[in-house]
N, C-alpha and C. Protein backbone atom coordinates (compact mmCIF):
# COMPACT_ATOMS: atom_id res chain seq x y z
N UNK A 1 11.47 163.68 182.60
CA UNK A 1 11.34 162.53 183.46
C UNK A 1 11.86 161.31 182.71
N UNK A 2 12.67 160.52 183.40
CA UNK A 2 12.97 159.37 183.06
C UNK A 2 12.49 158.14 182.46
N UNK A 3 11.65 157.89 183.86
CA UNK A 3 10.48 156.78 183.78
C UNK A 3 10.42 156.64 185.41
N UNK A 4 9.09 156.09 185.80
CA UNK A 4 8.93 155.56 186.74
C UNK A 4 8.85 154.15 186.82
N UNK A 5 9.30 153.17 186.30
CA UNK A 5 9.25 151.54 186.24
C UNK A 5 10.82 151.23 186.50
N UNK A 6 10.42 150.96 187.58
CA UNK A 6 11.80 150.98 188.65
C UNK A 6 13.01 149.87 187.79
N UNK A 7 12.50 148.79 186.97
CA UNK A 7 13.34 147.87 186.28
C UNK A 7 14.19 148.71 185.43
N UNK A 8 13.36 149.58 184.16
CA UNK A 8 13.85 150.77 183.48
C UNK A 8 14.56 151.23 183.54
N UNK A 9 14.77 151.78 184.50
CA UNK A 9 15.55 152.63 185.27
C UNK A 9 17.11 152.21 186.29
N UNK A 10 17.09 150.82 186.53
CA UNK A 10 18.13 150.37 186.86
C UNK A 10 18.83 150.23 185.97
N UNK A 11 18.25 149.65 184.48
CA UNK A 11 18.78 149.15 183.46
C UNK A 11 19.50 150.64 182.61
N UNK A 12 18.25 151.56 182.60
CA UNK A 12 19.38 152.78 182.66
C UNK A 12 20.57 152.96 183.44
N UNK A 13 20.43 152.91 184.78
CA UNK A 13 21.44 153.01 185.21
C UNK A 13 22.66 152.26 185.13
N UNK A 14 22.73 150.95 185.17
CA UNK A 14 23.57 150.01 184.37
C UNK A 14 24.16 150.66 183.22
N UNK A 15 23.24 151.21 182.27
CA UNK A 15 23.93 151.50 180.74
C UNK A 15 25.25 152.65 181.45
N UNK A 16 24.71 153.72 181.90
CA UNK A 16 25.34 155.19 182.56
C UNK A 16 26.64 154.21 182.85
N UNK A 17 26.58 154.06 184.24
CA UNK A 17 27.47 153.59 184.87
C UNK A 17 28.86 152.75 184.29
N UNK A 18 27.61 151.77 183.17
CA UNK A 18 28.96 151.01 182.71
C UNK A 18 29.67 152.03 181.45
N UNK A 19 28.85 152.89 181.20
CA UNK A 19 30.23 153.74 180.55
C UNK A 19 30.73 154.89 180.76
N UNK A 20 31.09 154.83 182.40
CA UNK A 20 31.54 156.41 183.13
C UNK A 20 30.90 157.23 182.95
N UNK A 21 29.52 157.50 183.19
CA UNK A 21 28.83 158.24 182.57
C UNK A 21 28.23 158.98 183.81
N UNK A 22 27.35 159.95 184.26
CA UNK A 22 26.86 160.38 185.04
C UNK A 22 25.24 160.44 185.04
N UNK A 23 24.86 160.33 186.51
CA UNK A 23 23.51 160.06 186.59
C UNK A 23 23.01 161.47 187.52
N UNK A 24 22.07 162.39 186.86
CA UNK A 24 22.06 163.60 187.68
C UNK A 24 20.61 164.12 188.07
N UNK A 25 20.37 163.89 188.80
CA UNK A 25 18.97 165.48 189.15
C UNK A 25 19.00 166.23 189.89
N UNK A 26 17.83 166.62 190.61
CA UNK A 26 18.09 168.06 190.92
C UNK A 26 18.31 167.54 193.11
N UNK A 27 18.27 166.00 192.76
CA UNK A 27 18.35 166.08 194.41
C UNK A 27 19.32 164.18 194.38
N UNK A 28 20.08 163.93 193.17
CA UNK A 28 20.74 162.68 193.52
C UNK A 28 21.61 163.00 192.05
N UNK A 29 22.87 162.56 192.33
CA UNK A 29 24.64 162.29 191.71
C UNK A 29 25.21 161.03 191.76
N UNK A 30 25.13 160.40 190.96
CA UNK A 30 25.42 158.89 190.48
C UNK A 30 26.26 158.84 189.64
N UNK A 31 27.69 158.59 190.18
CA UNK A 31 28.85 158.17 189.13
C UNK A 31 29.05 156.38 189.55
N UNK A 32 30.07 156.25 188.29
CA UNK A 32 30.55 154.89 189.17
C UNK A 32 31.28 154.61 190.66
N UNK A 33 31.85 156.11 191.02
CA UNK A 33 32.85 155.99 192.12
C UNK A 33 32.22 156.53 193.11
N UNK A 34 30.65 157.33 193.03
CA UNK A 34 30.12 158.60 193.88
C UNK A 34 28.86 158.21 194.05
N UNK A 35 28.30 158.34 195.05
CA UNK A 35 26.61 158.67 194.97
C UNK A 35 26.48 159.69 196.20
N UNK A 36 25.74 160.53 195.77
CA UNK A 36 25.15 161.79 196.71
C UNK A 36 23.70 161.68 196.59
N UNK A 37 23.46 162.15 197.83
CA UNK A 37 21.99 162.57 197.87
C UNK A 37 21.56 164.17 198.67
N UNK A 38 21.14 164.71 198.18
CA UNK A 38 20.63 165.71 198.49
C UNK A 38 20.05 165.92 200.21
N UNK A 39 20.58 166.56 200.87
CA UNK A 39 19.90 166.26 202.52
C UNK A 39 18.57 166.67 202.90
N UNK A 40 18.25 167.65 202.25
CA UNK A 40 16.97 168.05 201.93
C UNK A 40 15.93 167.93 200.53
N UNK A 41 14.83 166.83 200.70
CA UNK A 41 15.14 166.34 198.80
C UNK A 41 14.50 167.42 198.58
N UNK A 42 14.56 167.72 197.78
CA UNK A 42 14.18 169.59 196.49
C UNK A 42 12.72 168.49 195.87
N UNK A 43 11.68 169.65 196.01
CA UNK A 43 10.33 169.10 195.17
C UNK A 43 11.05 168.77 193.37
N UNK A 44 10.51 168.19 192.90
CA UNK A 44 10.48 167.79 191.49
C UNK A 44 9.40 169.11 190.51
N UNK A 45 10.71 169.39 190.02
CA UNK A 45 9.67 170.08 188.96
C UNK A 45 8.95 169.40 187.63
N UNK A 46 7.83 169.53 187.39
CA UNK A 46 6.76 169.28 186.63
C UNK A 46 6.84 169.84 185.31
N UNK A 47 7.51 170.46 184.99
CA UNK A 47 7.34 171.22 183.74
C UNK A 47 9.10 172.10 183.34
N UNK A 48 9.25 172.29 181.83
CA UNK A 48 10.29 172.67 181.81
C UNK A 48 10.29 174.17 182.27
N UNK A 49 9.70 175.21 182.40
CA UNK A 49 9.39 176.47 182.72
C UNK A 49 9.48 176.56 184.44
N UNK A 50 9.29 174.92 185.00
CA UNK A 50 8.82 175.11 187.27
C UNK A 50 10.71 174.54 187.12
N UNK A 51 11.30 174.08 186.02
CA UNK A 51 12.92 174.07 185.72
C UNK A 51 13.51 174.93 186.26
N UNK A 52 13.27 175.52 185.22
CA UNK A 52 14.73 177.00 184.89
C UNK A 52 14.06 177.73 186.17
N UNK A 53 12.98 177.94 186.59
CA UNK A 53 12.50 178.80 187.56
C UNK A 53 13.53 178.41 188.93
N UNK A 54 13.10 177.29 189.44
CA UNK A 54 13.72 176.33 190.45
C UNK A 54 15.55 176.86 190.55
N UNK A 55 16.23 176.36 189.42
CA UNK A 55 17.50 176.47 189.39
C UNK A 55 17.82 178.02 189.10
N UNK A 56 17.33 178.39 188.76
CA UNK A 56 17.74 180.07 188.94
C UNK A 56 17.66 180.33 190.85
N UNK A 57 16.85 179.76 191.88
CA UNK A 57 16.87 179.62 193.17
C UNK A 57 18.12 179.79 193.80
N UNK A 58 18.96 180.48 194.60
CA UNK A 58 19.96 179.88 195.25
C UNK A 58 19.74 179.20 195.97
N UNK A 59 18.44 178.74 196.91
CA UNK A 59 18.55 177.80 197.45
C UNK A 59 18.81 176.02 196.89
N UNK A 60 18.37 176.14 195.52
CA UNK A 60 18.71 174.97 194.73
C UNK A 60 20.12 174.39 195.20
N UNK A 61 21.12 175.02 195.26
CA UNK A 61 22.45 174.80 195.75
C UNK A 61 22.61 174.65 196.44
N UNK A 62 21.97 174.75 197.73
CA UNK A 62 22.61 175.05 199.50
C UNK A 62 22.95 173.99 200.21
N UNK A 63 21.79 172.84 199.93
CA UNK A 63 21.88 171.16 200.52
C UNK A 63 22.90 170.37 199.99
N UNK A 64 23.30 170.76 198.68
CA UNK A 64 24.62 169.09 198.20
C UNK A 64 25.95 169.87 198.73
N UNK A 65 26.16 168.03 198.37
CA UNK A 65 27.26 168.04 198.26
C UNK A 65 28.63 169.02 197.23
N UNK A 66 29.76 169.38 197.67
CA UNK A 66 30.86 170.08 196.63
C UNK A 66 31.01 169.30 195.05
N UNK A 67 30.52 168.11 195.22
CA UNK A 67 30.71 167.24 193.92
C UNK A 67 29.63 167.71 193.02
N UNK A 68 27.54 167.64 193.96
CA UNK A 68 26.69 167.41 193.06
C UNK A 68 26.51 168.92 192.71
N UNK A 69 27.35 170.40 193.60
CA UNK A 69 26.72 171.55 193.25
C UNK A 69 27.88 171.58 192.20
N UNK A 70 29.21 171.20 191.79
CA UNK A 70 29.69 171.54 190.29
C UNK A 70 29.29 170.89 189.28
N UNK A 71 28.59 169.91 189.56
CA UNK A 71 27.87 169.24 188.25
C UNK A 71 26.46 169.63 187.99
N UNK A 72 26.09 170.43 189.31
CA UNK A 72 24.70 170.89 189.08
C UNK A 72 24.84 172.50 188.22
N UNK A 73 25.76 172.96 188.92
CA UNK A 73 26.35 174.17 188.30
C UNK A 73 26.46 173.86 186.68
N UNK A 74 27.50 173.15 186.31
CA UNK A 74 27.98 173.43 185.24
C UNK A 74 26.15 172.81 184.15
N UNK A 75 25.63 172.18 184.92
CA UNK A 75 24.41 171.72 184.42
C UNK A 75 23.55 172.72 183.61
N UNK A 76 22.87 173.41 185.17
CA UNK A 76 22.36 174.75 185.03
C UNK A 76 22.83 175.71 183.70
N UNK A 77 24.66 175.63 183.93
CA UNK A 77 24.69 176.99 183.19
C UNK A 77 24.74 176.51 181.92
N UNK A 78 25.14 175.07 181.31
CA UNK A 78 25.05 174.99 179.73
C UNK A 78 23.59 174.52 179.61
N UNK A 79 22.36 174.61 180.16
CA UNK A 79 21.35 173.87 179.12
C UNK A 79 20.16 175.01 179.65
N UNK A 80 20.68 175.55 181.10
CA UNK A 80 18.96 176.36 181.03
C UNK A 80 18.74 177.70 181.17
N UNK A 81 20.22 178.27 181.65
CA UNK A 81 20.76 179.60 181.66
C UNK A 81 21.07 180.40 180.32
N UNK A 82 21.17 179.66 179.36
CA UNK A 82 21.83 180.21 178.35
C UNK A 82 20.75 181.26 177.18
């Protein structure tokens, strides 16, 4: 988790943004040129174990966009698949 203090968190986003950077979870895609949102928002997992469980799902994939499922993809497969 990020933070929940909504100031925080813009100011993160500011940092991302201003250096082409990407902003990702499991239900929103934040570039400088893109924002997606998920059409169905996906519950938040709580723990790193309700993670990898979740994204092993195919339904994890079904709602985004072609942009947020290759960045969710390539996500998945280098940090929780491996």
């Amino acid at each position: 988790m990020l933070t929940r203090n909504f100031d925080k968190l813009l100011k993160v986003l500011e940092i991302v943004l201003e250096n082409e950077g990407c902003f990702l979870t499991s239900n929103y895609m934040i570039t400088d040129t893109y924002i997606g949102k998920r059409s169905n928002i996906y519950r938040a997992a709580h723990t790193i174990k309700e993670m990898k469980e979740k994204m092993k799902d195919s339904e994890f994939f079904s709602d985004v966009s072609k942009s947020q499922k290759i960045f969710l993809k390539s996500y998945v497969d280098s940090y929780f698949l491996n």
